[in-house]
PDB file of N, CA and C in Angstrom:
ATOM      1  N   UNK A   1       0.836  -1.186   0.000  1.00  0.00           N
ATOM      2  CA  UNK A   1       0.000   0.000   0.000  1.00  0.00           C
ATOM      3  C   UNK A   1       0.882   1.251   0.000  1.00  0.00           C
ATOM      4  N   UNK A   2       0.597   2.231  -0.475  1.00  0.00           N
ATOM      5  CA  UNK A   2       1.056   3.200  -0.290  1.00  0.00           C
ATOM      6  C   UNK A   2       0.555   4.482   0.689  1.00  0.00           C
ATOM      7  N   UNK A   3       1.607   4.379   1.009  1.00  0.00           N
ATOM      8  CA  UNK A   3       1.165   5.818   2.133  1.00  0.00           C
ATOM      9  C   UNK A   3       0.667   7.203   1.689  1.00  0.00           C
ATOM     10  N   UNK A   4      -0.526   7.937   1.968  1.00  0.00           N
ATOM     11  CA  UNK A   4      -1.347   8.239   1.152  1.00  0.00           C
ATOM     12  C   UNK A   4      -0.029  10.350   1.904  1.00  0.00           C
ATOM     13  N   UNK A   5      -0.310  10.175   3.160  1.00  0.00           N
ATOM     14  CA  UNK A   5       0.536  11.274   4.009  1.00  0.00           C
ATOM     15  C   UNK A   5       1.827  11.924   3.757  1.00  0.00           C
ATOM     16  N   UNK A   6       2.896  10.927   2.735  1.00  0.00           N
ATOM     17  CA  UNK A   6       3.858  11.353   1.964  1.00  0.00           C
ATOM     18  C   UNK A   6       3.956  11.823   0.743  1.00  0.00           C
ATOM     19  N   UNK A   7       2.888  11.480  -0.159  1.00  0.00           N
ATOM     20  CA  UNK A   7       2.859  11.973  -1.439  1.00  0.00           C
ATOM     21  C   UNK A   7       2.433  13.914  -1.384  1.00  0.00           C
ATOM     22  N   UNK A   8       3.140  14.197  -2.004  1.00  0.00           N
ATOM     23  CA  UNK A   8       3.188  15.700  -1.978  1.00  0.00           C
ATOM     24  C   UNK A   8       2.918  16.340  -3.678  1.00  0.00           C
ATOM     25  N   UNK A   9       1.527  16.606  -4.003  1.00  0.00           N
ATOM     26  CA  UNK A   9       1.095  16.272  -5.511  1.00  0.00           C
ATOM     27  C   UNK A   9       2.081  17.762  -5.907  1.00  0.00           C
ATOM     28  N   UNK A  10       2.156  18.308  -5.442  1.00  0.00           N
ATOM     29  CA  UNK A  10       3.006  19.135  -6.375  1.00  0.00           C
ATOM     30  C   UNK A  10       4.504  19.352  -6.547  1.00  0.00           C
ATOM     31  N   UNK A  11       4.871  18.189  -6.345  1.00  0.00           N
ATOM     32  CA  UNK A  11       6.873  18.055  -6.900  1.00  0.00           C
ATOM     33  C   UNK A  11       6.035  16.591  -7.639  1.00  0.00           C
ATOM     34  N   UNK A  12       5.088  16.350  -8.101  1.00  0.00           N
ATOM     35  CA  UNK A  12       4.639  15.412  -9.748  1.00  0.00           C
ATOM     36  C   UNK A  12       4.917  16.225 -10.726  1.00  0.00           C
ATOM     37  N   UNK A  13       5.887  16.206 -11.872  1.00  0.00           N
ATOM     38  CA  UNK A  13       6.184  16.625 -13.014  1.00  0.00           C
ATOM     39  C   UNK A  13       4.636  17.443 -13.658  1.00  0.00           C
ATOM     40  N   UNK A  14       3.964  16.461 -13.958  1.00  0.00           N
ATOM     41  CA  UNK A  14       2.448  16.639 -14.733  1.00  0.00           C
ATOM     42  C   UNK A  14       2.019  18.176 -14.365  1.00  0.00           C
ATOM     43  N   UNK A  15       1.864  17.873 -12.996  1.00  0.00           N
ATOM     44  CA  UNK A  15       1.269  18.593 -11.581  1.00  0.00           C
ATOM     45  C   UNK A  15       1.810  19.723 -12.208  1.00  0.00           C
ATOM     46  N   UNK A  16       3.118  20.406 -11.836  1.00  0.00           N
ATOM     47  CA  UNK A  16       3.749  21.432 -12.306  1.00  0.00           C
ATOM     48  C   UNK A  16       4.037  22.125 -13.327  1.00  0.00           C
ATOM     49  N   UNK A  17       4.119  21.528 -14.499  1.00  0.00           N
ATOM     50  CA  UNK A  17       3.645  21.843 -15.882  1.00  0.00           C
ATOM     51  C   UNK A  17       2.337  21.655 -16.453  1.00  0.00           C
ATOM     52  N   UNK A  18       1.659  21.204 -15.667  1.00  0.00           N
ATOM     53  CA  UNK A  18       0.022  21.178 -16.231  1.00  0.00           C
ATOM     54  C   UNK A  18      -0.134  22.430 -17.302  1.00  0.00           C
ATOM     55  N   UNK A  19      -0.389  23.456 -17.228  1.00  0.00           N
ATOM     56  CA  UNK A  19      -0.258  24.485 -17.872  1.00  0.00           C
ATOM     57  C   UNK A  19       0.267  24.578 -19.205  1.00  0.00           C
ATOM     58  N   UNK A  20       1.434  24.496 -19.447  1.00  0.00           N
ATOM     59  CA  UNK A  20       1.933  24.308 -20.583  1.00  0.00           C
ATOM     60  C   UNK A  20       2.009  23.588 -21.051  1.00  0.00           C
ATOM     61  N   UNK A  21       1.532  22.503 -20.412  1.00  0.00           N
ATOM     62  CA  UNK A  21       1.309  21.008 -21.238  1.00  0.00           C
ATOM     63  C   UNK A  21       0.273  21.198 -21.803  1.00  0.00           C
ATOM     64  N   UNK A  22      -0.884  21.945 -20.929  1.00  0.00           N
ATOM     65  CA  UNK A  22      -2.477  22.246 -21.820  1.00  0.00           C
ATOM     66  C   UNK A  22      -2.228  22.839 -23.043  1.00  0.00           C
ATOM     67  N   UNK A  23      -1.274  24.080 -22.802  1.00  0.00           N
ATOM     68  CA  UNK A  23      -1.476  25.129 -24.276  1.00  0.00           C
ATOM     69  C   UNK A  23      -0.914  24.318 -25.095  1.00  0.00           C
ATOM     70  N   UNK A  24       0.364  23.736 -24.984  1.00  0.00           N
ATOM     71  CA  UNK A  24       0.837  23.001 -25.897  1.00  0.00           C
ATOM     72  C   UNK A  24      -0.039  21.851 -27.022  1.00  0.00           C
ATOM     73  N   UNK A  25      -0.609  21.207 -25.994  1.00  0.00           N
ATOM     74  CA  UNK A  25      -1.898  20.450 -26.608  1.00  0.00           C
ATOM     75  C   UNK A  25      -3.338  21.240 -27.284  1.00  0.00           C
ATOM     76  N   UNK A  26      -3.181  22.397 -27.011  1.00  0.00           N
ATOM     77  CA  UNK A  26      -4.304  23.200 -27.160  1.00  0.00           C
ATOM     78  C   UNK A  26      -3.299  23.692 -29.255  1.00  0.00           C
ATOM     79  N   UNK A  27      -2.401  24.180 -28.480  1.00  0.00           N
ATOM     80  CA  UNK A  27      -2.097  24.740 -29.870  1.00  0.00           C
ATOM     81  C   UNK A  27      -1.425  23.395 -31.056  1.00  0.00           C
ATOM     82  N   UNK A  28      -1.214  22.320 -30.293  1.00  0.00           N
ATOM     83  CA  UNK A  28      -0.657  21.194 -31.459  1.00  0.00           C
ATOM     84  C   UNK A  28      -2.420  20.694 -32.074  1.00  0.00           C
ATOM     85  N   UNK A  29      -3.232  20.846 -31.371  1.00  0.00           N
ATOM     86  CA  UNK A  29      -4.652  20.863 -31.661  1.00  0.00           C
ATOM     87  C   UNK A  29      -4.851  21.766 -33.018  1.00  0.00           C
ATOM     88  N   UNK A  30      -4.793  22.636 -32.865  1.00  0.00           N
ATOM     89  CA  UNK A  30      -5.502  23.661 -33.767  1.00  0.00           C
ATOM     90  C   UNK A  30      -4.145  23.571 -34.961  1.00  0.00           C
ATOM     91  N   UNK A  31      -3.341  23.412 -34.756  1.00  0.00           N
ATOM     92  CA  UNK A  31      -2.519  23.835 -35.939  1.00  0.00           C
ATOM     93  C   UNK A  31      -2.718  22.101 -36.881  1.00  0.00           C
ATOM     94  N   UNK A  32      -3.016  21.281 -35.870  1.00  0.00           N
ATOM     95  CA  UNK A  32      -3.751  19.801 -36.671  1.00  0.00           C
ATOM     96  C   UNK A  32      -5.001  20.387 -37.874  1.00  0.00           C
ATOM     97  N   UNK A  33      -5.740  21.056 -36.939  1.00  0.00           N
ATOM     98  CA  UNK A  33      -7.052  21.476 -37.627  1.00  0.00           C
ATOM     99  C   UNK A  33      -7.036  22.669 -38.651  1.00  0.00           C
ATOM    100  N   UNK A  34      -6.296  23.193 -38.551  1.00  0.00           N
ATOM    101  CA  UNK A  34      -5.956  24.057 -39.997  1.00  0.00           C
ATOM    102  C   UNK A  34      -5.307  23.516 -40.529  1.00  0.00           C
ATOM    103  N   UNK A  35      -4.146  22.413 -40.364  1.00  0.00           N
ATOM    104  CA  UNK A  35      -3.764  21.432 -41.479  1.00  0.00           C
ATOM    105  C   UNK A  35      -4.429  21.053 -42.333  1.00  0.00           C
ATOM    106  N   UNK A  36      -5.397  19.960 -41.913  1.00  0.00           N
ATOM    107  CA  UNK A  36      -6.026  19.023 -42.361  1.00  0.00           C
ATOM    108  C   UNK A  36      -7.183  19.901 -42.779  1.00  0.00           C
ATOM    109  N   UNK A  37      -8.063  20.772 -42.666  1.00  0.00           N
ATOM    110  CA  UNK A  37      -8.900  22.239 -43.393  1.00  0.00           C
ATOM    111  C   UNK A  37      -7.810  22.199 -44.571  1.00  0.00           C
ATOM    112  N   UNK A  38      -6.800  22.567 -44.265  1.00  0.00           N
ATOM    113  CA  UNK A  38      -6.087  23.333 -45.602  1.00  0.00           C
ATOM    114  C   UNK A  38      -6.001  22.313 -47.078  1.00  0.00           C
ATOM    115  N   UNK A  39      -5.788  21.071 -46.491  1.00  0.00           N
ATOM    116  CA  UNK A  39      -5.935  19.962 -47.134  1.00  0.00           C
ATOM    117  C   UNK A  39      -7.320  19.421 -48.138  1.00  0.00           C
ATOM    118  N   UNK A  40      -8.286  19.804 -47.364  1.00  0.00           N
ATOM    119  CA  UNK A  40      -9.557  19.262 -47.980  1.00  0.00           C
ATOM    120  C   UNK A  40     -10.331  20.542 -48.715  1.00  0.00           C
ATOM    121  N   UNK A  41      -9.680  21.789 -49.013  1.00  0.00           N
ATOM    122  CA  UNK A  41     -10.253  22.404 -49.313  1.00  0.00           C
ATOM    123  C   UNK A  41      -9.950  23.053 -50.403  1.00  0.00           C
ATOM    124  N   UNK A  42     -11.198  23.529 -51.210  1.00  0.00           N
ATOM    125  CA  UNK A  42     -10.729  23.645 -53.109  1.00  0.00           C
ATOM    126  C   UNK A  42      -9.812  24.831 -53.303  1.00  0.00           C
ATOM    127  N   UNK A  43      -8.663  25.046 -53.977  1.00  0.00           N
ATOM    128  CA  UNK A  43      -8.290  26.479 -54.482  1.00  0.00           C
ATOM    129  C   UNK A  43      -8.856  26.966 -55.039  1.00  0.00           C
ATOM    130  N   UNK A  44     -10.198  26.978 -55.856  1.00  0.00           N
ATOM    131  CA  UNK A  44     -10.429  27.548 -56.589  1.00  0.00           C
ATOM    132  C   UNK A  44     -12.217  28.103 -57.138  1.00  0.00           C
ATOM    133  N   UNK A  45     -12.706  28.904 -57.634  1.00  0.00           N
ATOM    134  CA  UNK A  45     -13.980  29.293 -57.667  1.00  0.00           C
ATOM    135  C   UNK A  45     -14.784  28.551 -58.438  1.00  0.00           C
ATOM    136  N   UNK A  46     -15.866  27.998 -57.965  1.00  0.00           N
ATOM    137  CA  UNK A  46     -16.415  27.273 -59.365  1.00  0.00           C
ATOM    138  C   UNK A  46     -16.508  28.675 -60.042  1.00  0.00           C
ATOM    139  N   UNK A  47     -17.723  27.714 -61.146  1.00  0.00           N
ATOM    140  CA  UNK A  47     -17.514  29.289 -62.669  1.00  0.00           C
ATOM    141  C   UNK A  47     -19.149  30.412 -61.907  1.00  0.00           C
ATOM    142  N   UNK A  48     -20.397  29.270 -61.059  1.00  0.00           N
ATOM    143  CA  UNK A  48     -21.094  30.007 -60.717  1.00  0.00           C
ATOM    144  C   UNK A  48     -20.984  30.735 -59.605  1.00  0.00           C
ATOM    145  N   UNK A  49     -19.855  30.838 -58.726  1.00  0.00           N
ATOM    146  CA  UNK A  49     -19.485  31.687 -57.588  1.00  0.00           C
ATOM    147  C   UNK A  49     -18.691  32.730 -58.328  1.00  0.00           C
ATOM    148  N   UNK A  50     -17.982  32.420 -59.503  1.00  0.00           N
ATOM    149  CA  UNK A  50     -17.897  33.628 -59.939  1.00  0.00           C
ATOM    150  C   UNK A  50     -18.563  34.460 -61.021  1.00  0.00           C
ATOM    151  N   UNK A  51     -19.382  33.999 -61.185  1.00  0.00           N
ATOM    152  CA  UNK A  51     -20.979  34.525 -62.494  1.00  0.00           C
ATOM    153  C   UNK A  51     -21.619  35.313 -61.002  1.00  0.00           C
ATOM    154  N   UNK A  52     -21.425  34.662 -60.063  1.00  0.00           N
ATOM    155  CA  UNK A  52     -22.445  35.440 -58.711  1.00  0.00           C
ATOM    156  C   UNK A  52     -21.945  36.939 -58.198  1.00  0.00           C
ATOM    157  N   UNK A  53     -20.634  36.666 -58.417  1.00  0.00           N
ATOM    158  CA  UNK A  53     -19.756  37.791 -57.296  1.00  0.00           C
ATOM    159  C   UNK A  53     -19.438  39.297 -59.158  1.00  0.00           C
ATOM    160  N   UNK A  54     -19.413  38.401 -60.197  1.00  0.00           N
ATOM    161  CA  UNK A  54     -19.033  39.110 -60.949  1.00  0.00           C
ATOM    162  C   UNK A  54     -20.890  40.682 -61.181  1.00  0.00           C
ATOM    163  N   UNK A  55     -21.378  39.539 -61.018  1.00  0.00           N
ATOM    164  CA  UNK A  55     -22.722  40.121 -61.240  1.00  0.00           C
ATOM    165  C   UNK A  55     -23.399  40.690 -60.118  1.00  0.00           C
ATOM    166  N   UNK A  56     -23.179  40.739 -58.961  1.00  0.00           N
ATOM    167  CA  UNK A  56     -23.684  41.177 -57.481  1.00  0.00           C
ATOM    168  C   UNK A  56     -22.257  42.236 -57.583  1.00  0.00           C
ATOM    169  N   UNK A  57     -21.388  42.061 -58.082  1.00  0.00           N
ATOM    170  CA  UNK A  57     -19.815  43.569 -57.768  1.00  0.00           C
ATOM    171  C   UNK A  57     -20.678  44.728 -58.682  1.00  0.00           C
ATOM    172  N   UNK A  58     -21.002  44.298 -59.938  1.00  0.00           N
ATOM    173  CA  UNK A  58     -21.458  45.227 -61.102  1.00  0.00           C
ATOM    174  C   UNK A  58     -22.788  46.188 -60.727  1.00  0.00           C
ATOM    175  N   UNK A  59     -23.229  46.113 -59.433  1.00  0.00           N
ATOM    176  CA  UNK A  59     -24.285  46.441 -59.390  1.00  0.00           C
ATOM    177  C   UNK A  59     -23.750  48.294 -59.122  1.00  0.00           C
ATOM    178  N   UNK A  60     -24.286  48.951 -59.661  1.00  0.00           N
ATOM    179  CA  UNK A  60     -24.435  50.535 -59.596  1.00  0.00           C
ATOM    180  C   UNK A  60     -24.892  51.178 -57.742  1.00  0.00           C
ATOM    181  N   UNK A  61     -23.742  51.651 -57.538  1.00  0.00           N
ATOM    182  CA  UNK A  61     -24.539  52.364 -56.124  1.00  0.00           C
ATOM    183  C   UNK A  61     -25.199  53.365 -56.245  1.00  0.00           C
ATOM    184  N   UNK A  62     -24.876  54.063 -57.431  1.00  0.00           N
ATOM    185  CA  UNK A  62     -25.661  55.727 -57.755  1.00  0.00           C
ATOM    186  C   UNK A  62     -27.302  54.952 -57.902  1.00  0.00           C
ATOM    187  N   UNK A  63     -27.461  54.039 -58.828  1.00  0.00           N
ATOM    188  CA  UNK A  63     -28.748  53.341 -59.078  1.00  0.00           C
ATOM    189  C   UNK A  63     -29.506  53.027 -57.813  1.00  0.00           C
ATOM    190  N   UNK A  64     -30.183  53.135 -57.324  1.00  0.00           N
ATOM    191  CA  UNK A  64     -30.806  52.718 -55.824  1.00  0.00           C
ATOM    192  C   UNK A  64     -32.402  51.359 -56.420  1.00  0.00           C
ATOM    193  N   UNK A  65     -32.271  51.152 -56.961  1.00  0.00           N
ATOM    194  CA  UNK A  65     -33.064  50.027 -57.487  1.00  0.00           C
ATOM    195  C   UNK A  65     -33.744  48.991 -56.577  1.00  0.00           C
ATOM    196  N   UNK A  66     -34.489  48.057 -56.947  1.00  0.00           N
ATOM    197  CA  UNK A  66     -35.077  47.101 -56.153  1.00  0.00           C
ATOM    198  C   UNK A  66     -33.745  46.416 -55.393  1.00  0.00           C
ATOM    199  N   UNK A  67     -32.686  45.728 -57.000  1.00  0.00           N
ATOM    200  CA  UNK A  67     -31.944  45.193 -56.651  1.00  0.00           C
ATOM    201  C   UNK A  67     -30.579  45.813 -56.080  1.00  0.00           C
ATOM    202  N   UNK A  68     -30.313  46.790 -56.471  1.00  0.00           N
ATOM    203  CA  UNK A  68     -29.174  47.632 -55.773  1.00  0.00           C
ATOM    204  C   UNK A  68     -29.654  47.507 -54.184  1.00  0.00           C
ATOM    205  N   UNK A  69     -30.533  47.589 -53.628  1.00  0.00           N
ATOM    206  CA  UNK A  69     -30.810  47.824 -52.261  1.00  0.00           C
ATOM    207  C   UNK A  69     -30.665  46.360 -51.665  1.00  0.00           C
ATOM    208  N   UNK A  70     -31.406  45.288 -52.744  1.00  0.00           N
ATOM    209  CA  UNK A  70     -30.629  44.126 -51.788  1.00  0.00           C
ATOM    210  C   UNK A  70     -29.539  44.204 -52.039  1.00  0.00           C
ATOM    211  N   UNK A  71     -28.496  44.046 -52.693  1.00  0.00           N
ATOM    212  CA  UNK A  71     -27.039  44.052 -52.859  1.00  0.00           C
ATOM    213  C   UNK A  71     -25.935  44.432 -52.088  1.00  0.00           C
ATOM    214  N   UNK A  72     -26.648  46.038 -51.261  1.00  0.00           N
ATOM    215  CA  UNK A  72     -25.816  46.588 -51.171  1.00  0.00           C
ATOM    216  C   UNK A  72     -25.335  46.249 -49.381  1.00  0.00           C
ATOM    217  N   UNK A  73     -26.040  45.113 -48.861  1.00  0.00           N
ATOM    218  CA  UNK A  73     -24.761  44.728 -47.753  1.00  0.00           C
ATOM    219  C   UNK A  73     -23.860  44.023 -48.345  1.00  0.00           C
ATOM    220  N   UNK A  74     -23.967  43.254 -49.249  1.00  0.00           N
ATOM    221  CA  UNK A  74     -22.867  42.185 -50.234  1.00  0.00           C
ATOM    222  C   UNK A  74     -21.994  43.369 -50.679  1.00  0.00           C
ATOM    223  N   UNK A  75     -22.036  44.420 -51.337  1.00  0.00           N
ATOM    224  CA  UNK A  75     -21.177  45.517 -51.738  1.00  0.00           C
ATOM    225  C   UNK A  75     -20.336  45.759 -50.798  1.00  0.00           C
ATOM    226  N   UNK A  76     -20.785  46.497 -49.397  1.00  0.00           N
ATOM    227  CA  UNK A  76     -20.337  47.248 -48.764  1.00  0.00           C
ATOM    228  C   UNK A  76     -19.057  46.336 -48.292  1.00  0.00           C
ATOM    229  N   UNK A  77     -20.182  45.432 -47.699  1.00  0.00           N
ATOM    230  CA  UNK A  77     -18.839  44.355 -46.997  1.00  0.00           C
ATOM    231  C   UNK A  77     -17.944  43.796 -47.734  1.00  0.00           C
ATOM    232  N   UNK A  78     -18.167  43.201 -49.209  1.00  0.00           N
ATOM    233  CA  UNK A  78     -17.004  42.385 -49.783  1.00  0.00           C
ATOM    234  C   UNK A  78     -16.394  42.802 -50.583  1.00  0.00           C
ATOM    235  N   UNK A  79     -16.974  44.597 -50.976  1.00  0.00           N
ATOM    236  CA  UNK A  79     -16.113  44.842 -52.326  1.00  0.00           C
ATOM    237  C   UNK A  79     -14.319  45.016 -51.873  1.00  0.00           C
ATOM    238  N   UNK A  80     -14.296  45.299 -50.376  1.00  0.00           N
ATOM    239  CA  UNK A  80     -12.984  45.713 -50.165  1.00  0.00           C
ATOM    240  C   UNK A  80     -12.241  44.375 -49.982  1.00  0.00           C
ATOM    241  N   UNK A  81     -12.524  43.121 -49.809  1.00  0.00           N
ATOM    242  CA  UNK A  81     -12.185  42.024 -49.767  1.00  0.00           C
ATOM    243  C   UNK A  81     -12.184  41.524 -51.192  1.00  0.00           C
ATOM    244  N   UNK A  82     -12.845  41.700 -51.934  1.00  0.00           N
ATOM    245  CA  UNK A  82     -12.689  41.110 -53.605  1.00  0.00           C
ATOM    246  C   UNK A  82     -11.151  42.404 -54.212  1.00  0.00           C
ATOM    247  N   UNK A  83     -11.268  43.686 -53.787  1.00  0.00           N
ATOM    248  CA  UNK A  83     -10.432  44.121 -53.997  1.00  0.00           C
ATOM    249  C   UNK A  83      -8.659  43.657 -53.899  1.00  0.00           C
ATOM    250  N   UNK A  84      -8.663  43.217 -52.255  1.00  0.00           N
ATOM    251  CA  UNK A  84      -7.424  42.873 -52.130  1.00  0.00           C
ATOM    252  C   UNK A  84      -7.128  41.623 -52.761  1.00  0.00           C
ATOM    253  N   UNK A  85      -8.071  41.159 -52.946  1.00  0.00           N
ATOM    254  CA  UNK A  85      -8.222  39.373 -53.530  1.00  0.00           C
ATOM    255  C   UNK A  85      -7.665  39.563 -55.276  1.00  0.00           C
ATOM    256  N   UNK A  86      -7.991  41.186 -55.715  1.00  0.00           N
ATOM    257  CA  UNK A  86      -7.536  41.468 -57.092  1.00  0.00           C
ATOM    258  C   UNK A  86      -8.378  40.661 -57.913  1.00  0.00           C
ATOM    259  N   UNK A  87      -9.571  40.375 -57.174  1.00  0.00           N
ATOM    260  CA  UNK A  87     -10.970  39.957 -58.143  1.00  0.00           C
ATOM    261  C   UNK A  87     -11.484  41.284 -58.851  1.00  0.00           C
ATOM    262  N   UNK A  88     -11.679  41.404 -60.258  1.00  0.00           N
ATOM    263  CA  UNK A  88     -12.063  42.381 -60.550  1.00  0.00           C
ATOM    264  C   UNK A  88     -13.470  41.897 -61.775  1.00  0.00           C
ATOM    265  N   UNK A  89     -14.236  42.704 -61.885  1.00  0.00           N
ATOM    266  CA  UNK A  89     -15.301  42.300 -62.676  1.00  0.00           C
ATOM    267  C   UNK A  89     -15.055  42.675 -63.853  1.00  0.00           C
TER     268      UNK A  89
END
């Protein structure tokens, strides 16, 4: 049996690095999971994501239209992201 009165849990290795053993596992975690994401996922646009984005970019802001007004959260938010992307219509 072991004597329960001598064990002193914190001079246990584990015990004392707990912590950085977590992040460590925390971050060998996630950099697994953007691996394997990076892996399964397409480079490239089909032709109707870009018939969508070419034709929802083209829309006129001066025009205030039925459809300009839906459009224009898709505008606001992605034209500066299609920009840096050097998607151009």
């Amino acid at each position: 049996m072991v004597n329960m009165d001598k064990l002193n849990i914190s001079e246990f290795f584990v015990y004392r690095w707990r912590y950085l053993i977590g992040y460590i596992l925390v971050a060998l975690g996630l950099i697994a999971a953007l691996l394997l994401t990076g892996l399964f996922l397409r480079a490239e646009f089909s032709s109707q994501e870009t018939q969508s984005v070419v034709n929802s970019n083209s829309t006129s802001i001066v025009n205030f239209g039925t459809s300009s007004m839906i459009n224009m959260p898709y505008i606001f938010c992605n034209t500066p992201a299609l920009r840096c992307l050097a998607f151009q219509s």
